[in-house]
C-alpha atoms as a PDB file:
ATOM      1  CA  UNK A   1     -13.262  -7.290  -2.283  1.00  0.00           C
ATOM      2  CA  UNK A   2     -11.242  -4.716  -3.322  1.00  0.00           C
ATOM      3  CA  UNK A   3      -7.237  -3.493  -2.888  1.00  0.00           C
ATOM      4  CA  UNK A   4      -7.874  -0.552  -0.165  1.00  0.00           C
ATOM      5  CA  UNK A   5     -10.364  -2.245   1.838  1.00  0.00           C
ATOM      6  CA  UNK A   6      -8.179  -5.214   2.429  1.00  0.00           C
ATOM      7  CA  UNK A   7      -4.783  -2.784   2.893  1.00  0.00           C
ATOM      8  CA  UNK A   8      -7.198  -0.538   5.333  1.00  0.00           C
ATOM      9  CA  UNK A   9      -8.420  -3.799   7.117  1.00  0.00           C
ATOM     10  CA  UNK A  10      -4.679  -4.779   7.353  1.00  0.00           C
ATOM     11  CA  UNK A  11      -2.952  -2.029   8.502  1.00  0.00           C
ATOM     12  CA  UNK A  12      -5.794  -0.289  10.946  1.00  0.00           C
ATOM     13  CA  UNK A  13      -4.242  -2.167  13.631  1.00  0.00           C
ATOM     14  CA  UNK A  14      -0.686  -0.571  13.778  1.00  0.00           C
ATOM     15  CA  UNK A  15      -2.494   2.562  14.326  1.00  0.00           C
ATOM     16  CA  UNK A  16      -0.859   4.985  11.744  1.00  0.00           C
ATOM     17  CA  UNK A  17      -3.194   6.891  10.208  1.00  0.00           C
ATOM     18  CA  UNK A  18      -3.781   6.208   6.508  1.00  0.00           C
ATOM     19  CA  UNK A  19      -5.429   8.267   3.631  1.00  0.00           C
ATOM     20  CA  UNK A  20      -5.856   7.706  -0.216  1.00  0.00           C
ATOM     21  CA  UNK A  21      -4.038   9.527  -2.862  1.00  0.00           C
ATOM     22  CA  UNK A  22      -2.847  12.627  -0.988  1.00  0.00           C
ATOM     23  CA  UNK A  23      -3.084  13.078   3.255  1.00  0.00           C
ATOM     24  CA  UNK A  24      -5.213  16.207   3.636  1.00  0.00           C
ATOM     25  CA  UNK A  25      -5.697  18.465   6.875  1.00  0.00           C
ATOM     26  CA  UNK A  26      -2.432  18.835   9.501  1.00  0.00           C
ATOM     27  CA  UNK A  27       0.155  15.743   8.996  1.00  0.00           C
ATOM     28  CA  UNK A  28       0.589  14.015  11.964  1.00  0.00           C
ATOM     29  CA  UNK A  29       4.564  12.950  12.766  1.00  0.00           C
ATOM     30  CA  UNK A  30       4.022   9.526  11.262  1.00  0.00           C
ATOM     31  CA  UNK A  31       1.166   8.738   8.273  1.00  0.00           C
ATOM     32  CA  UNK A  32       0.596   6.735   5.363  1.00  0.00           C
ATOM     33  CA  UNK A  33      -1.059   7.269   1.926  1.00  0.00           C
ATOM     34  CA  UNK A  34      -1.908   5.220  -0.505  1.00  0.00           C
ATOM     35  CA  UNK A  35      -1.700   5.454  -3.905  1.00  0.00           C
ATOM     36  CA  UNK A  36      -4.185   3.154  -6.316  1.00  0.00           C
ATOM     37  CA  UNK A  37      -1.212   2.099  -9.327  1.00  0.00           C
ATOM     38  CA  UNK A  38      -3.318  -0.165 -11.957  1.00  0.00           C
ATOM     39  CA  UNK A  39      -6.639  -2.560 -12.137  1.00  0.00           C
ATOM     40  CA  UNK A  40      -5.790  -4.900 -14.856  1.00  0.00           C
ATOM     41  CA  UNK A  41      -7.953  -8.190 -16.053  1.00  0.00           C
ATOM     42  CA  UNK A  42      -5.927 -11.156 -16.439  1.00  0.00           C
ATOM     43  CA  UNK A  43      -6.766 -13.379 -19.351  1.00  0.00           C
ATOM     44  CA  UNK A  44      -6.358 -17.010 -20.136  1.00  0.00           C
ATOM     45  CA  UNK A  45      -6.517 -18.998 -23.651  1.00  0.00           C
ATOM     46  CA  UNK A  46     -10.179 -18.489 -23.820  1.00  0.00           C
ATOM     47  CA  UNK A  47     -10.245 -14.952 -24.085  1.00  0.00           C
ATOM     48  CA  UNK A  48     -12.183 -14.609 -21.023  1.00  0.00           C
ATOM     49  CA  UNK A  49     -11.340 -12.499 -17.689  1.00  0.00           C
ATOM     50  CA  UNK A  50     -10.947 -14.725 -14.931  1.00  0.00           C
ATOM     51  CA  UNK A  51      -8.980 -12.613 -12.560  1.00  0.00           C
ATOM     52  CA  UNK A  52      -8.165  -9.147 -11.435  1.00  0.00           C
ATOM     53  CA  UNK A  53      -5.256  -7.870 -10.319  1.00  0.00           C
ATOM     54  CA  UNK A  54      -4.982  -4.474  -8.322  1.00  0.00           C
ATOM     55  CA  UNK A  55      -1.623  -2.387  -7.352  1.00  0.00           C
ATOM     56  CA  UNK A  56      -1.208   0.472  -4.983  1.00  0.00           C
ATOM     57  CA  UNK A  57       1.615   2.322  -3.522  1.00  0.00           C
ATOM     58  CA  UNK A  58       2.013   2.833   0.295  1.00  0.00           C
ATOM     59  CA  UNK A  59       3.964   5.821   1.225  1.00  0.00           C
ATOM     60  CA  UNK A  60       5.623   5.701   4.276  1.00  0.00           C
ATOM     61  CA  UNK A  61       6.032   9.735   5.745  1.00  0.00           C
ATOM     62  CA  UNK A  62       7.663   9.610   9.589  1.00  0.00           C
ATOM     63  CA  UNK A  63       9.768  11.887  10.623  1.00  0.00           C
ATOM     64  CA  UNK A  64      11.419   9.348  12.850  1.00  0.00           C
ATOM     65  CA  UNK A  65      13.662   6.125  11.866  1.00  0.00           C
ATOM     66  CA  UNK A  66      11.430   4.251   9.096  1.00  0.00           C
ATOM     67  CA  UNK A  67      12.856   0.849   9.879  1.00  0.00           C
ATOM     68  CA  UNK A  68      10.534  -0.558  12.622  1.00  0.00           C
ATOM     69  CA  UNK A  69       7.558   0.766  10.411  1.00  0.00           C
ATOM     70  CA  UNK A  70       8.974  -0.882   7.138  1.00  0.00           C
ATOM     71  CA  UNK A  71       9.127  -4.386   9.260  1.00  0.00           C
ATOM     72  CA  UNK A  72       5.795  -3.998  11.093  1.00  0.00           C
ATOM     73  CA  UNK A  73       4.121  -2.801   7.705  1.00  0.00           C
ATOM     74  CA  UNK A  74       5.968  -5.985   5.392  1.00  0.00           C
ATOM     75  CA  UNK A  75       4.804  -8.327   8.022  1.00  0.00           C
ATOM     76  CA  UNK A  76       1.333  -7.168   8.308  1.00  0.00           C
ATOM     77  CA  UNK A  77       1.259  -7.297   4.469  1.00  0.00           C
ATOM     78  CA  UNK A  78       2.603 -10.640   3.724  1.00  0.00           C
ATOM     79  CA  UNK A  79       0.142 -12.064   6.996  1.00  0.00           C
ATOM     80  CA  UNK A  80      -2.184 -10.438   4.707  1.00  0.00           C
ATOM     81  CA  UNK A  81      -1.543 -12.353   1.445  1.00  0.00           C
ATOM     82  CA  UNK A  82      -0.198  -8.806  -0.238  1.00  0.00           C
ATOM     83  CA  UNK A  83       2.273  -9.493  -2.821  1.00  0.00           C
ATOM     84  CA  UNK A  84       5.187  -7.039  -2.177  1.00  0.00           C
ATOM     85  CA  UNK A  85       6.435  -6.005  -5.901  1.00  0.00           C
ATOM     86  CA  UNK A  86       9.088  -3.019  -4.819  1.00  0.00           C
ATOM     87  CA  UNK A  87      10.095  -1.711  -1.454  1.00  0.00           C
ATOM     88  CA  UNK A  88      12.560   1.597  -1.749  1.00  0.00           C
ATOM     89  CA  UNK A  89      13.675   4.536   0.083  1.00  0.00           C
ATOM     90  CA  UNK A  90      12.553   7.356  -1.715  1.00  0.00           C
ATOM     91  CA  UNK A  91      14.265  10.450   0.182  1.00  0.00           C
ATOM     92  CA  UNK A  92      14.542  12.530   3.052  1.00  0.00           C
ATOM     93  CA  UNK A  93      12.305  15.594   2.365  1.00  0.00           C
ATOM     94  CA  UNK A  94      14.445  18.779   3.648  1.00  0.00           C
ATOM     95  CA  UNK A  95      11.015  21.042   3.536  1.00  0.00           C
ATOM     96  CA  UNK A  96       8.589  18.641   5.722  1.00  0.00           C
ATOM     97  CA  UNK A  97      11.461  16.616   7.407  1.00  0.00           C
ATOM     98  CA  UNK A  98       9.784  13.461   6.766  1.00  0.00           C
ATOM     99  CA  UNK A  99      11.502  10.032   5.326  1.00  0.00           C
ATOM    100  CA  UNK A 100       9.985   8.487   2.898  1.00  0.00           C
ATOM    101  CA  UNK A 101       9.507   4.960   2.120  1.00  0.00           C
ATOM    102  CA  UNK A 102       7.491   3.316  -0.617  1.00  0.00           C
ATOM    103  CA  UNK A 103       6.212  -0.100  -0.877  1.00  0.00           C
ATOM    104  CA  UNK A 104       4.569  -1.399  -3.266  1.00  0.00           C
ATOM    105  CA  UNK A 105       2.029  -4.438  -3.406  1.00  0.00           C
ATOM    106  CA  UNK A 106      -0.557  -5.699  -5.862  1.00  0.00           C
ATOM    107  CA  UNK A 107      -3.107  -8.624  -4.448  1.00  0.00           C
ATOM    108  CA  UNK A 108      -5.035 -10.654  -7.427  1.00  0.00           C
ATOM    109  CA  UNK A 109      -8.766 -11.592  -7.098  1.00  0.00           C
ATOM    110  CA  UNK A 110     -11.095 -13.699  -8.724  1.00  0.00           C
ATOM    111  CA  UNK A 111     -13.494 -12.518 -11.111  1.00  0.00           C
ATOM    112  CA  UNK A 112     -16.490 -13.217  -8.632  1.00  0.00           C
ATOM    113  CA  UNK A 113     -14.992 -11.601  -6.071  1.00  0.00           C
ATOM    114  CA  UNK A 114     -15.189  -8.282  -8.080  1.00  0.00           C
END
């Protein structure tokens, strides 16, 4: 398994359409992108990698209130099993007109999953 299938998997049902790193073609009023952060081994007393944890960024862009879609999206994470590190407003764009909120989550998988 991997970090953007599951988040992909997650949030295709609210229906916002999502894109990695950077939306490309016309924006639509309401989108997401997500942003891969770090892919880190975690290591026990035995030297040995036993699990991997992943990080991404989801970016929130609507150009209407953000709050429903910062409920819907922490619920559907947490359902999930998503660890939510860091959830922030980041700004009201004055060029696009679009909010945006980040929220960050990071899931941890077994070696043997990977």
């Amino acid at each position: 398994m991997s970090l953007l299938k599951d988040l992909m998997d997650l949030l295709g049902p609210i229906d916002i359409p999502i894109e990695t790193g950077v939306f490309s073609g016309k924006a639509p009023d309401e989108y997401i992108v997500i942003t891969p952060m770090s892919d880190r081994l975690d290591f026990y007393a035995d030297n040995q990698a036993h699990n991997v944890i992943e990080e991404a960024r989801l970016s929130l862009f609507t150009k209407r209130n953000y709050q429903a879609l910062k409920k819907q999206l922490t619920k559907a994470l947490l359902a999930g099993d998503m660890t939510i590190t860091d959830r922030q407003y980041i700004g009201f764009e004055n060029d696009t007109k679009y909010h945006h909120y980040a929220i960050d989550v990071l899931k941890e998988y077994e070696m043997e999953d990977v």
